[in-house]
C-alpha atoms as a PDB file:
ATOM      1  CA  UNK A   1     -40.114  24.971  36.819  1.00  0.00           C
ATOM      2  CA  UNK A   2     -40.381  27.263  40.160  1.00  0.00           C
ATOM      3  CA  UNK A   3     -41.520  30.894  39.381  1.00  0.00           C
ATOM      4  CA  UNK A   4     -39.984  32.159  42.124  1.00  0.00           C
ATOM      5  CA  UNK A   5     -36.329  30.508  41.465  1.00  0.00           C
ATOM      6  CA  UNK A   6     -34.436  33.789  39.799  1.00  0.00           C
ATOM      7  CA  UNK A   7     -33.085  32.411  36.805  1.00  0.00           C
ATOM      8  CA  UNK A   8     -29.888  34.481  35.213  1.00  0.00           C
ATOM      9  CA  UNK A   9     -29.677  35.592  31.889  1.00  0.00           C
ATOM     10  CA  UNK A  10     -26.475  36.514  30.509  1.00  0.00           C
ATOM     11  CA  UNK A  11     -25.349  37.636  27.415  1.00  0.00           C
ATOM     12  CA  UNK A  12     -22.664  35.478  26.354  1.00  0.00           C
ATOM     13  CA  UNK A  13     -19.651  36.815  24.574  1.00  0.00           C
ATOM     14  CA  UNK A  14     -18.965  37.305  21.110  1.00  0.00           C
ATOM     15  CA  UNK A  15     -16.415  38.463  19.334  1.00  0.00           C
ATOM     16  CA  UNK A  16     -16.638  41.666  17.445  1.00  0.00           C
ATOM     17  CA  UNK A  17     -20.415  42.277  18.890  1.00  0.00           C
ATOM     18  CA  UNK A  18     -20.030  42.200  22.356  1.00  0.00           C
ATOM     19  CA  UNK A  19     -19.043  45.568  22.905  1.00  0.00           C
ATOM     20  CA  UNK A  20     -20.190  48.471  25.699  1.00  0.00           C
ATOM     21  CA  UNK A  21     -22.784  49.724  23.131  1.00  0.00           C
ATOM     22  CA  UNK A  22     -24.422  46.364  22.060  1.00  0.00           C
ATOM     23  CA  UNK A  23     -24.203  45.318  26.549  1.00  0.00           C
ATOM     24  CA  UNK A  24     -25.635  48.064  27.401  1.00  0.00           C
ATOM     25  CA  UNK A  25     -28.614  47.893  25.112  1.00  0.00           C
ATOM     26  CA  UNK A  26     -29.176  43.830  26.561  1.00  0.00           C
ATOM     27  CA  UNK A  27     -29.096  45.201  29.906  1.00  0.00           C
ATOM     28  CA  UNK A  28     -31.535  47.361  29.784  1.00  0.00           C
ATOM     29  CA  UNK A  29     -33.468  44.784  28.213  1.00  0.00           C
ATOM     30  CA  UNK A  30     -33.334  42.614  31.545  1.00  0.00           C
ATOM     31  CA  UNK A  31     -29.597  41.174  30.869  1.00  0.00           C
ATOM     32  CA  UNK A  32     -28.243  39.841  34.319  1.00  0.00           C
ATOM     33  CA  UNK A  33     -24.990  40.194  33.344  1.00  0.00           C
ATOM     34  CA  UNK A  34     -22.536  39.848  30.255  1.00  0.00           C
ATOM     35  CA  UNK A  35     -18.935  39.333  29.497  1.00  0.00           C
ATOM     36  CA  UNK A  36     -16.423  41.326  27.407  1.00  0.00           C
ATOM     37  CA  UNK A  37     -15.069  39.839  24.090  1.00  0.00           C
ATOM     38  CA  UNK A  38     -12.557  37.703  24.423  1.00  0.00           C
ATOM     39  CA  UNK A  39      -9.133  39.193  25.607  1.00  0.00           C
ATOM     40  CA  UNK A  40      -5.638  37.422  24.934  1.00  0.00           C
ATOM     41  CA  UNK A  41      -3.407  36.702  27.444  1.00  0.00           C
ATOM     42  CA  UNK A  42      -0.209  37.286  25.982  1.00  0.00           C
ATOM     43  CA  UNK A  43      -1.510  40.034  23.868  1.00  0.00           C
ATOM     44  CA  UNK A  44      -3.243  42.419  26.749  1.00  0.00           C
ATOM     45  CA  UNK A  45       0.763  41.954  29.009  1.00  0.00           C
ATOM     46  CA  UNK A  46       2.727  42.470  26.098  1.00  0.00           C
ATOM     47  CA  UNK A  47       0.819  45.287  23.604  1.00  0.00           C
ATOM     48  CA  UNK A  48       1.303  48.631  24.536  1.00  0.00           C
ATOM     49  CA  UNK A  49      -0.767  49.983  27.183  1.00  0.00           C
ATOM     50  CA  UNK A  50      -2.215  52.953  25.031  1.00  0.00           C
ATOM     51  CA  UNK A  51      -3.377  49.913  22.138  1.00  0.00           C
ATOM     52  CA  UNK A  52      -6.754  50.669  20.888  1.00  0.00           C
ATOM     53  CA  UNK A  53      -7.813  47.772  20.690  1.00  0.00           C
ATOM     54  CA  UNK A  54      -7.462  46.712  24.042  1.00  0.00           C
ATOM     55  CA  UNK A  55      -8.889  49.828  25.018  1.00  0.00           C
ATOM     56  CA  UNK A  56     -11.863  49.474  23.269  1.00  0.00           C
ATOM     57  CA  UNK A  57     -12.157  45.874  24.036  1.00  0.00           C
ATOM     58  CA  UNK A  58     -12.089  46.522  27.553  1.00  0.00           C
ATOM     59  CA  UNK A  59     -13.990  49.483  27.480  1.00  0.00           C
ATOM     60  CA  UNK A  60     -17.566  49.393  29.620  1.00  0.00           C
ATOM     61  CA  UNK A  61     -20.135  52.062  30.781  1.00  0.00           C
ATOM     62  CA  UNK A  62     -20.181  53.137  34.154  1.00  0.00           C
ATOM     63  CA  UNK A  63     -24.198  51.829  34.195  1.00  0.00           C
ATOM     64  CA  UNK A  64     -23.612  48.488  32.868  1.00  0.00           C
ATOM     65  CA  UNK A  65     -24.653  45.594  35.217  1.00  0.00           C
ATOM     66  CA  UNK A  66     -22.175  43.032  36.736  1.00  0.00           C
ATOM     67  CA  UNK A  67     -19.787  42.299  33.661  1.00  0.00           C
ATOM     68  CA  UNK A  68     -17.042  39.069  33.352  1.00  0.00           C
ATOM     69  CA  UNK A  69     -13.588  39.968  31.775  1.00  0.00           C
ATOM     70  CA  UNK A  70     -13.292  37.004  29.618  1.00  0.00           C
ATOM     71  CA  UNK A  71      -9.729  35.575  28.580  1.00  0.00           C
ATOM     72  CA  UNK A  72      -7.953  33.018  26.557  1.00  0.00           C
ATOM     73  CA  UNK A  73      -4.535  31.223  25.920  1.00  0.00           C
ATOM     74  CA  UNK A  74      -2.509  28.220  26.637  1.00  0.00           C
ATOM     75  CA  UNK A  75       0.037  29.409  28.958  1.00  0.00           C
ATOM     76  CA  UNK A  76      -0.616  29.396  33.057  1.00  0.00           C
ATOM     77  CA  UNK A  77       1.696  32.153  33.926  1.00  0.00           C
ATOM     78  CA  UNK A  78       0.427  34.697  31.125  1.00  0.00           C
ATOM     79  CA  UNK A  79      -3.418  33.561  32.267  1.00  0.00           C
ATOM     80  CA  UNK A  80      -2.615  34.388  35.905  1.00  0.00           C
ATOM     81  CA  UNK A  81      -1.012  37.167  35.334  1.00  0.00           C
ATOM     82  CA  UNK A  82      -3.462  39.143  33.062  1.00  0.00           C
ATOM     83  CA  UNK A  83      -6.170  37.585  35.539  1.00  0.00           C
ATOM     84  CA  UNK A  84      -4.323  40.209  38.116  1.00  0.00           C
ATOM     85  CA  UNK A  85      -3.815  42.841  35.760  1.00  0.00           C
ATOM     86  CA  UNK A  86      -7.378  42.700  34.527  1.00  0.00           C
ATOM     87  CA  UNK A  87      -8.734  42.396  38.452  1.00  0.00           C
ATOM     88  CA  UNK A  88      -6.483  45.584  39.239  1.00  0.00           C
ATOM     89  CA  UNK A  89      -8.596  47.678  36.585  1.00  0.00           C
ATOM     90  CA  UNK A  90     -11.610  47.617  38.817  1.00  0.00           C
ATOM     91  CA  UNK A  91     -13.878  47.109  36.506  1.00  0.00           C
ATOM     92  CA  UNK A  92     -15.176  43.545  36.462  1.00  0.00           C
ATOM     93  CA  UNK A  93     -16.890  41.019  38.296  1.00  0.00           C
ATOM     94  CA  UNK A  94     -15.569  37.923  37.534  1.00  0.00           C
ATOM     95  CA  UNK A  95     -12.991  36.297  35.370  1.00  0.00           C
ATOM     96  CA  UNK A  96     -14.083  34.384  32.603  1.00  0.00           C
ATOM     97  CA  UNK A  97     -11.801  31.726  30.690  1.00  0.00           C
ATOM     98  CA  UNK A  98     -12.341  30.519  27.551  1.00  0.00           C
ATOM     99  CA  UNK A  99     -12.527  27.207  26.828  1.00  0.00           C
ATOM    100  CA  UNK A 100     -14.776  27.211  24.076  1.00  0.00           C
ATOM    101  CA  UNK A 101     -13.947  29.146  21.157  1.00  0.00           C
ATOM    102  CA  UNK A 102     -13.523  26.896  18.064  1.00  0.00           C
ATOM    103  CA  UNK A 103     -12.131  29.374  15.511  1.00  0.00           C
ATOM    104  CA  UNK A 104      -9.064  27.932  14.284  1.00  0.00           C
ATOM    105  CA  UNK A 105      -6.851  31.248  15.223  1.00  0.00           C
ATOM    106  CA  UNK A 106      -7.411  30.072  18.616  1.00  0.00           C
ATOM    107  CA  UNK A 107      -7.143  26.631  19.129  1.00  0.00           C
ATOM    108  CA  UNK A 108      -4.209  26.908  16.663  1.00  0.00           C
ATOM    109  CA  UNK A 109      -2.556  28.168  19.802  1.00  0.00           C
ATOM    110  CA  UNK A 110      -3.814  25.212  21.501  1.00  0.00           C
ATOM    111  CA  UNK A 111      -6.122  27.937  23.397  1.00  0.00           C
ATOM    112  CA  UNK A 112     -10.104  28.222  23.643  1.00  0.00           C
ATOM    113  CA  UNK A 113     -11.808  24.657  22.597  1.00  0.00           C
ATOM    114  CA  UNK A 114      -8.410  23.133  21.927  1.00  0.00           C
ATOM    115  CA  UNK A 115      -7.494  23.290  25.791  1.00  0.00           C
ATOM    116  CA  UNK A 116     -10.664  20.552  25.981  1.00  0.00           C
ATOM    117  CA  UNK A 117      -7.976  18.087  24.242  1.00  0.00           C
ATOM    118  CA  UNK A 118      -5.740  18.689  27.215  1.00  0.00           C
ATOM    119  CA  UNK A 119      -7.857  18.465  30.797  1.00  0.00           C
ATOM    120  CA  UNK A 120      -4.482  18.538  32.786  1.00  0.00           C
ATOM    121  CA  UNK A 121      -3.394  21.905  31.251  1.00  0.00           C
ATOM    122  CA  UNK A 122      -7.049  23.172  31.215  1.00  0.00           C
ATOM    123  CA  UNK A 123      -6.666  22.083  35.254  1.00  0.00           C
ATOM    124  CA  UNK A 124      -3.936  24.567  35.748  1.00  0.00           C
ATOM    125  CA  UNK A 125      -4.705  27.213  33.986  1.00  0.00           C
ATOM    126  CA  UNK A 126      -8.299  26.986  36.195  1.00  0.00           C
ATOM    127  CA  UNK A 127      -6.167  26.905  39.451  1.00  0.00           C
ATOM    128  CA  UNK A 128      -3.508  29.517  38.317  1.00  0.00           C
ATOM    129  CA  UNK A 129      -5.949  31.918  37.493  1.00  0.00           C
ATOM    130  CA  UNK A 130      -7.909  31.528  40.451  1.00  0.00           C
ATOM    131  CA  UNK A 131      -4.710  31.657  42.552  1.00  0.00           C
ATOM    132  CA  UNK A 132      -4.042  35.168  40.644  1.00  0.00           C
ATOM    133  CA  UNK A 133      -8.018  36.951  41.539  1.00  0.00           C
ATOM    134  CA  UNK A 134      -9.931  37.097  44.543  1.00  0.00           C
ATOM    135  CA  UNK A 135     -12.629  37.751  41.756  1.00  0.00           C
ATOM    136  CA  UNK A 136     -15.495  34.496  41.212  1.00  0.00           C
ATOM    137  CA  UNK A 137     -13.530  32.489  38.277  1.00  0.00           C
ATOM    138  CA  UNK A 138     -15.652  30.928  35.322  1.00  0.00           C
ATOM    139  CA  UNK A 139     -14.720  29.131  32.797  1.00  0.00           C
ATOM    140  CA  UNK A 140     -16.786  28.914  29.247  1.00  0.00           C
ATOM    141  CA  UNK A 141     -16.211  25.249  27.564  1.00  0.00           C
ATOM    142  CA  UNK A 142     -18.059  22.979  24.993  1.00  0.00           C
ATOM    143  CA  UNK A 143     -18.822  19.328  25.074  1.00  0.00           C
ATOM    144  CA  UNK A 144     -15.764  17.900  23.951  1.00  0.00           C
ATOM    145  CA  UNK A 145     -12.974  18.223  20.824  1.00  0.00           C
ATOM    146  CA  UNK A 146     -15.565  16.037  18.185  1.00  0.00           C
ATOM    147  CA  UNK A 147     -18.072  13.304  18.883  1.00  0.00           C
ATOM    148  CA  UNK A 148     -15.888  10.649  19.654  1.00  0.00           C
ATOM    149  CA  UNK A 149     -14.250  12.783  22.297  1.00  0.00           C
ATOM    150  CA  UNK A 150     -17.003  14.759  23.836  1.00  0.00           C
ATOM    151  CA  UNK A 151     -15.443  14.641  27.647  1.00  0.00           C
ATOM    152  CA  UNK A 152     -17.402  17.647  29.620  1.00  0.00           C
ATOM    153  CA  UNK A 153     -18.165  15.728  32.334  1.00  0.00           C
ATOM    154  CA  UNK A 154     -14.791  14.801  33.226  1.00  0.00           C
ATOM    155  CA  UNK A 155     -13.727  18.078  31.912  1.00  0.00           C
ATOM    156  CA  UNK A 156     -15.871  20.021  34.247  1.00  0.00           C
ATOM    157  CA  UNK A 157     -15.138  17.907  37.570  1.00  0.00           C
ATOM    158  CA  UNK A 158     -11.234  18.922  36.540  1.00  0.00           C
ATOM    159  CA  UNK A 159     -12.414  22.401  37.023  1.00  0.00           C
ATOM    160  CA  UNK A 160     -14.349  22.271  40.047  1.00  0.00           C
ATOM    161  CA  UNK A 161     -11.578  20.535  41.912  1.00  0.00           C
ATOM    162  CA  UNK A 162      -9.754  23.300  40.492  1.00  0.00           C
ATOM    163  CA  UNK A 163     -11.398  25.680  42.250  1.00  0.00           C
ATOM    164  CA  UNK A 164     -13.633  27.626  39.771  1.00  0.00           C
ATOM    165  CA  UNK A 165     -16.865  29.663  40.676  1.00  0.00           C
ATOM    166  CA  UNK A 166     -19.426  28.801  37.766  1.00  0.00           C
ATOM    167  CA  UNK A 167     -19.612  26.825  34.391  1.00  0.00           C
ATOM    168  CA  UNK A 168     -21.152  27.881  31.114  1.00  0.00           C
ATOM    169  CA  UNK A 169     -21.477  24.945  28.673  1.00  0.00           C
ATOM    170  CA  UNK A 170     -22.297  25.406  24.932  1.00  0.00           C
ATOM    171  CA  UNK A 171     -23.535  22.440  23.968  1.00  0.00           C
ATOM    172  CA  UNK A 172     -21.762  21.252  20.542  1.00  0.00           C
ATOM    173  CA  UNK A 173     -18.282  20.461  20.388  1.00  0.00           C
ATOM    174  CA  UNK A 174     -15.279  22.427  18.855  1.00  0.00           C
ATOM    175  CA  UNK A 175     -15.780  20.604  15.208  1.00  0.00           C
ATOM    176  CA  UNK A 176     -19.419  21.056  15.177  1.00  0.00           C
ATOM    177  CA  UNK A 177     -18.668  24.724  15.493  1.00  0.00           C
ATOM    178  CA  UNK A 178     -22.368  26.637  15.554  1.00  0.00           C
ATOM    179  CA  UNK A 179     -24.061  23.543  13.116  1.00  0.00           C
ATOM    180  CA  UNK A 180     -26.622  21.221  13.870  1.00  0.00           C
ATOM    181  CA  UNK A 181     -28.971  21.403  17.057  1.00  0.00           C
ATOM    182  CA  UNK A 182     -26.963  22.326  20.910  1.00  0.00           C
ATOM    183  CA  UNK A 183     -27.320  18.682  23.018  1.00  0.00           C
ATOM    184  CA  UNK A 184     -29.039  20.352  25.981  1.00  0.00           C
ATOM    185  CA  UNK A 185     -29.175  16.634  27.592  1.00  0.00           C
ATOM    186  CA  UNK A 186     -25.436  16.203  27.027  1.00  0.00           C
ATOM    187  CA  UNK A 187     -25.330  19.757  29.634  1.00  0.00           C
ATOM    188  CA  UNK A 188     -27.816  18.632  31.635  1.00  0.00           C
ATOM    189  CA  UNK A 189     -24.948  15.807  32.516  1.00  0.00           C
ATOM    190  CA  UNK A 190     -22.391  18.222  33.417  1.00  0.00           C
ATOM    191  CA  UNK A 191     -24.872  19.934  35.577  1.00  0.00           C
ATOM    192  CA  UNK A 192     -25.612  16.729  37.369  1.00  0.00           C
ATOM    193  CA  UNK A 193     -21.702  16.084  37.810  1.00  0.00           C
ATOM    194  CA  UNK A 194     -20.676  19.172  39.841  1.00  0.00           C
ATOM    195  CA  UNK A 195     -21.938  21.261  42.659  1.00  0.00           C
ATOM    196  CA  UNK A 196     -21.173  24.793  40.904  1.00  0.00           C
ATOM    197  CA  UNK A 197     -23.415  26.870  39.037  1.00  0.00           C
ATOM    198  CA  UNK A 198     -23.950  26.037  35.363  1.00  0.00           C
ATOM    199  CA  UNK A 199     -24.950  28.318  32.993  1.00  0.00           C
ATOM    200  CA  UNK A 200     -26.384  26.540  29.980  1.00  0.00           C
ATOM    201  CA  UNK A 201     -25.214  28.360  26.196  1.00  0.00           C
ATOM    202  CA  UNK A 202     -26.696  27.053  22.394  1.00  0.00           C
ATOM    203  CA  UNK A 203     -29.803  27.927  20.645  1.00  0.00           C
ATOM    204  CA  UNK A 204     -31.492  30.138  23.077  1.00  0.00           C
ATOM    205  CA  UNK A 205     -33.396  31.847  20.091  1.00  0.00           C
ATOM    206  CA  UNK A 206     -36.930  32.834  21.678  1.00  0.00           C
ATOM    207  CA  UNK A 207     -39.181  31.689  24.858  1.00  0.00           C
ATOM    208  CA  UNK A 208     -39.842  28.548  23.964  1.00  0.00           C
ATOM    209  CA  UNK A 209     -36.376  27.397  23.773  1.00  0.00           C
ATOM    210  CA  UNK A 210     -35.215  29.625  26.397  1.00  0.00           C
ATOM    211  CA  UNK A 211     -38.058  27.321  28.919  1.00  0.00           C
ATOM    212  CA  UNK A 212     -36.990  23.953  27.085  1.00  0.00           C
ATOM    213  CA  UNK A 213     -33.344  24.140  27.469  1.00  0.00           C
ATOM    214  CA  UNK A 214     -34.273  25.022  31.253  1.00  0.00           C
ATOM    215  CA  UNK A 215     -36.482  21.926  31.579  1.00  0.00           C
ATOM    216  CA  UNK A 216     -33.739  19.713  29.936  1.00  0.00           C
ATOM    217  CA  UNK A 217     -30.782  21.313  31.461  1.00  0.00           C
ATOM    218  CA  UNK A 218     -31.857  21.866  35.264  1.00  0.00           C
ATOM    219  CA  UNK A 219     -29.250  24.908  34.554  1.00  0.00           C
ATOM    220  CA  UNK A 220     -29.240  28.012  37.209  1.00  0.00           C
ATOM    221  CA  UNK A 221     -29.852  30.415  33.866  1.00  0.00           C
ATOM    222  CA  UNK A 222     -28.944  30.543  30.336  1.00  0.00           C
ATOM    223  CA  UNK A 223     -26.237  32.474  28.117  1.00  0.00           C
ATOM    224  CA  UNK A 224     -27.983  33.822  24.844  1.00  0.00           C
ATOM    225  CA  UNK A 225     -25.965  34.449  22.244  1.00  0.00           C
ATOM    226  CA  UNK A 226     -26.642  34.634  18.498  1.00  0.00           C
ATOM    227  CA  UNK A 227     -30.536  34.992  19.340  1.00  0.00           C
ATOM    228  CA  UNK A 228     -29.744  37.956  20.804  1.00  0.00           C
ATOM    229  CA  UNK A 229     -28.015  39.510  17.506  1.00  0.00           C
ATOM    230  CA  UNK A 230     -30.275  42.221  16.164  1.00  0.00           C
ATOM    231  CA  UNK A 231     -33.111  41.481  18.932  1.00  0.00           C
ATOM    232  CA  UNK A 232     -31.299  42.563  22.840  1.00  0.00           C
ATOM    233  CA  UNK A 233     -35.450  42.525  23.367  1.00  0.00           C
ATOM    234  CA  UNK A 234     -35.193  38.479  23.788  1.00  0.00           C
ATOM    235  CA  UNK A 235     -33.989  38.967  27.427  1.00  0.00           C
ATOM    236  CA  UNK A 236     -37.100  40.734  28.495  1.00  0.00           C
ATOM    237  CA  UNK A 237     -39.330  38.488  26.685  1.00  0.00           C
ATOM    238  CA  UNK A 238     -37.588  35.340  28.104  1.00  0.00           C
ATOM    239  CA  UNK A 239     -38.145  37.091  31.423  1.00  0.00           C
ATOM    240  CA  UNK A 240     -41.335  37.787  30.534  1.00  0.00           C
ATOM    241  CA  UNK A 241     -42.147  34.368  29.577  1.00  0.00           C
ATOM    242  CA  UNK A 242     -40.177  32.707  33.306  1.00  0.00           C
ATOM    243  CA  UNK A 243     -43.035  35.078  35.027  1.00  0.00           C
ATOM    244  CA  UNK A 244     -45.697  33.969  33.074  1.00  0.00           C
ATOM    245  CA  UNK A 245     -46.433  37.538  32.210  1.00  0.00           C
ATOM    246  CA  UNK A 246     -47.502  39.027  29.170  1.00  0.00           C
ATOM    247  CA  UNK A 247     -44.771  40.647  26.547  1.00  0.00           C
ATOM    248  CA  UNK A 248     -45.534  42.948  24.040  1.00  0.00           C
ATOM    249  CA  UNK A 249     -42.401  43.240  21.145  1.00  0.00           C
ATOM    250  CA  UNK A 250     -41.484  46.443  19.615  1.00  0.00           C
ATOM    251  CA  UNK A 251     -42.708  48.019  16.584  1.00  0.00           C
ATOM    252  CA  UNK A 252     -40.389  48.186  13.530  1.00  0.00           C
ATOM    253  CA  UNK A 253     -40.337  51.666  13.760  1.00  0.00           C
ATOM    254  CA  UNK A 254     -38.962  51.006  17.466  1.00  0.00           C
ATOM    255  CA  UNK A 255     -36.252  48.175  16.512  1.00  0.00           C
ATOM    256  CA  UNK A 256     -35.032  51.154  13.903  1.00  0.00           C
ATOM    257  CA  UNK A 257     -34.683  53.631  16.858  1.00  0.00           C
ATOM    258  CA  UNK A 258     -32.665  51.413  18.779  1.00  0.00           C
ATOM    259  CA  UNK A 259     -30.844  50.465  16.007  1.00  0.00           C
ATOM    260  CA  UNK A 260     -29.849  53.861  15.193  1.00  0.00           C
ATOM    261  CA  UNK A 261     -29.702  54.866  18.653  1.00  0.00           C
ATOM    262  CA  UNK A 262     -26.630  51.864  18.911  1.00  0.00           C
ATOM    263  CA  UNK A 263     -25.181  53.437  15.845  1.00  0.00           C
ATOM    264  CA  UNK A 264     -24.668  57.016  16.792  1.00  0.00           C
ATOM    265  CA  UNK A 265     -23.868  55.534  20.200  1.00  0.00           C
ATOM    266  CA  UNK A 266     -21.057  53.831  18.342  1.00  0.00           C
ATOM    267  CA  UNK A 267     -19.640  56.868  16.583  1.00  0.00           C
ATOM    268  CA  UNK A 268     -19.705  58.825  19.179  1.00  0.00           C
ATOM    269  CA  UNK A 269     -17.261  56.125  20.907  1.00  0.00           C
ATOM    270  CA  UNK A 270     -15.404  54.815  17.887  1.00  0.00           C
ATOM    271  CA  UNK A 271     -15.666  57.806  15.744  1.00  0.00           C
ATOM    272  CA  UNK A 272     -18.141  58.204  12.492  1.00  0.00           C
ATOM    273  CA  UNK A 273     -16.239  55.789   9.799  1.00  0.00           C
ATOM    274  CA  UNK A 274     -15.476  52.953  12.247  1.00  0.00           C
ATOM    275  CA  UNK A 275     -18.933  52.912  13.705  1.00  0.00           C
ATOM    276  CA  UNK A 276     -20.495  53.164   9.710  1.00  0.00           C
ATOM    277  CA  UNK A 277     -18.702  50.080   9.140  1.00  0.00           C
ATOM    278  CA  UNK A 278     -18.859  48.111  12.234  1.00  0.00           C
ATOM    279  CA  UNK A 279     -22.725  49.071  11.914  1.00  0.00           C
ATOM    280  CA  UNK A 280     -23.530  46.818   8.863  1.00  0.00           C
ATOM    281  CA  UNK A 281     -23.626  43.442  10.480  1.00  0.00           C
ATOM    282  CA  UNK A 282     -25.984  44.677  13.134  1.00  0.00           C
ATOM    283  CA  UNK A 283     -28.443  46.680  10.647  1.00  0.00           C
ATOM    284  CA  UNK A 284     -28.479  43.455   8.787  1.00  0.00           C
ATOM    285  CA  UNK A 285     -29.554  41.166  11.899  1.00  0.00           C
ATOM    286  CA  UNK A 286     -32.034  44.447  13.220  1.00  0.00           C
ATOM    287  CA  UNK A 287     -33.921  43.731   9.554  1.00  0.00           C
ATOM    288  CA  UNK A 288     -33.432  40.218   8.714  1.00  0.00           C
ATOM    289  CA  UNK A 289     -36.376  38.172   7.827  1.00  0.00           C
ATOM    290  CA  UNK A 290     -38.326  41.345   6.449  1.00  0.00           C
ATOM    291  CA  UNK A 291     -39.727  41.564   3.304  1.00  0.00           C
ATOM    292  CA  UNK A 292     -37.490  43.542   0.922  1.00  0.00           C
ATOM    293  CA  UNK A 293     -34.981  43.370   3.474  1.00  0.00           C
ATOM    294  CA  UNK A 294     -32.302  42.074   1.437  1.00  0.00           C
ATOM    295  CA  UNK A 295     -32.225  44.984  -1.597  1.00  0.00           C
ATOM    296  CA  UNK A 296     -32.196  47.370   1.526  1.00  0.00           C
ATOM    297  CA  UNK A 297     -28.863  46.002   3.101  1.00  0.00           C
ATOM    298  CA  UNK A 298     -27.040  46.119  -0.011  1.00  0.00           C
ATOM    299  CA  UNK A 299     -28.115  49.669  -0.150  1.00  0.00           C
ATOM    300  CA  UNK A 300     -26.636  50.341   3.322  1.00  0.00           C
ATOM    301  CA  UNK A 301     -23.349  48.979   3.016  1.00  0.00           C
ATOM    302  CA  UNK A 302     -22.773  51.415  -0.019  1.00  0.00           C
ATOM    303  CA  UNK A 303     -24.225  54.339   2.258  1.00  0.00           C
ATOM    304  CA  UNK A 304     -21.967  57.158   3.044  1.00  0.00           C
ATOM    305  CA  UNK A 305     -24.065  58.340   6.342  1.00  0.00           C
ATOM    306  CA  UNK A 306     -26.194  57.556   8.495  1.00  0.00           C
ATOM    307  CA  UNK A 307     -28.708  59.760   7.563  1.00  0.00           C
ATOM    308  CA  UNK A 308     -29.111  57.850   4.539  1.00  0.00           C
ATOM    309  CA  UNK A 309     -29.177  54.770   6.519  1.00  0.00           C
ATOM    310  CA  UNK A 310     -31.719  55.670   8.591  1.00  0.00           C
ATOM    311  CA  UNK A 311     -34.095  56.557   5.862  1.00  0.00           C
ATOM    312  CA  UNK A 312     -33.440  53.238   3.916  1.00  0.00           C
ATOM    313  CA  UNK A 313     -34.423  51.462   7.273  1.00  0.00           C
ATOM    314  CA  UNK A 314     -37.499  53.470   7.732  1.00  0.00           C
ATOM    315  CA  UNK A 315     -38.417  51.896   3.805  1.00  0.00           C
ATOM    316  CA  UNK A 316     -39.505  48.524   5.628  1.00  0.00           C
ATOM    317  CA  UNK A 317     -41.408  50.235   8.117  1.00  0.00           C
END
């Protein structure tokens, strides 16, 4: 692989975790760029305009780097349409679609991974939406329904005659979900296929996978997602690792200061209560694997503050 070739690193959405606290924390780990959590269509032109949760799903810090709105449903007018909303905000790059997302809330609506079932719709969505923006369109899509439809090469040459920027591909299909191993050869075929970027997404857990998948893929950079839960250090030790250069990891007592850092960052945005609770998952991923670890999280999720979180973390220091 050529050490001089700038290979992106993105943090690739997630639901619930993506958020202007956890983004901002990647990017100052060496994150490229990142996308929002996933935004309905329908919902963001019809909910109120005051709705908290769009607000806070759409929220980002003025410092954050170059940031993707990402969207989802099944119907070409509504996708175009919040594409132009979303562009008049001002405060995103790029659109992102999603193609990808196999919970069944969403491709109930025949939207996210479903819309791989239908390549015609998926088509016009792609060109609506990038009829709608003069922002780069990218689209976020697996390798197929199941294995006896996987169909990402076709898939993706239906959105590059479309019209769209950039591809990330997560390499299992919609039934697969987040089991067995990503295919990184089966995205190395849809990089072959088309002349746009690719971004490859799946297992990106340390350096070692982060230079594999590369190898395998050919990709222009890589979309970490669950490796980066608990650990927005991976980007600057992949980085590390593309340079050849040395990385040194943080300290326990460090990964606590950061975590606690992203929790009074959250409840100073959300609001103490919110932030206690939507804290949990992340204090769990900050400590997994260490010893005692588990005894300590059940302690957390019955604590009242975060004072007494704090000082249960600093026990597995």
């Amino acid at each position: 692989m050529n050490k001089d070739r700038h290979i992106s690193l993105s943090l690739a959405p997630m639901a619930g975790i993506t958020d202007q606290v956890f983004r901002r924390l990647c990017f100052e780990q060496g994150c490229d760029a990142a996308t929002t959590e996933m935004v309905s269509a329908q919902g963001f032109l019809t909910a109120p305009r005051d709705r908290n949760a769009y607000r806070f799903l759409l929220a980002r810090y003025p410092e954050e780097g170059p940031l993707s709105v990402q969207i989802f449903g099944s119907d070409p007018l509504y996708m175009a349409q919040a594409a132009a909303r979303l562009t008049d905000l001002g405060l995103f790059s790029a659109i992102d679609i999603n193609m990808g997302c196999p919970a069944q809330k969403v491709v109930g609506g025949q939207s996210g991974s479903a819309l791989m079932k239908d390549p015609a719709l998926a088509g016009e969505i792609a060109a609506r939406v990038k009829a709608a923006t003069p922002l780069p369109v990218t689209v976020k899509m697996r390798l197929g329904w199941d294995d006896e439809h996987k169909n990402a090469v076709s898939f993706a040459r239906i959105l590059e005659q479309a019209g769209i920027d950039g591809l990330t591909v997560h390499g299992r299909t919609r039934m697969q979900q987040y089991a067995g191993q990503a295919d990184w050869q089966a995205i190395a075929e849809v990089k072959k296929a088309v002349s746009i970027p690719v971004i490859a997404n799946g297992d990106i857990v340390d350096e070692k996978s982060a230079l594999k998948a590369l190898e395998i893929t050919g990709c222009d950079g890589l979309a970490i997602g669950r490796g980066a839960l608990g650990n927005p250090w991976l980007f600057a030790r992949i980085r590390a690792a593309l340079k050849g250069a040395a990385y040194t990891p943080p300290t326990f007592s460090q990964v606590v200061d950061t975590a606690m850092r992203q929790a009074r960052e959250m409840a100073e945005w959300k609001g103490r209560r919110s932030a206690l609770l939507e804290m949990r998952k992340h204090f769990a991923w900050y400590t997994a694997g260490r010893r005692n670890s588990a005894q300590v999280r059940t302690k957390i999720n019955l604590a009242a503050s975060f004072e007494e979180v704090e000082a249960l973390l600093r026990t597995l220091d």
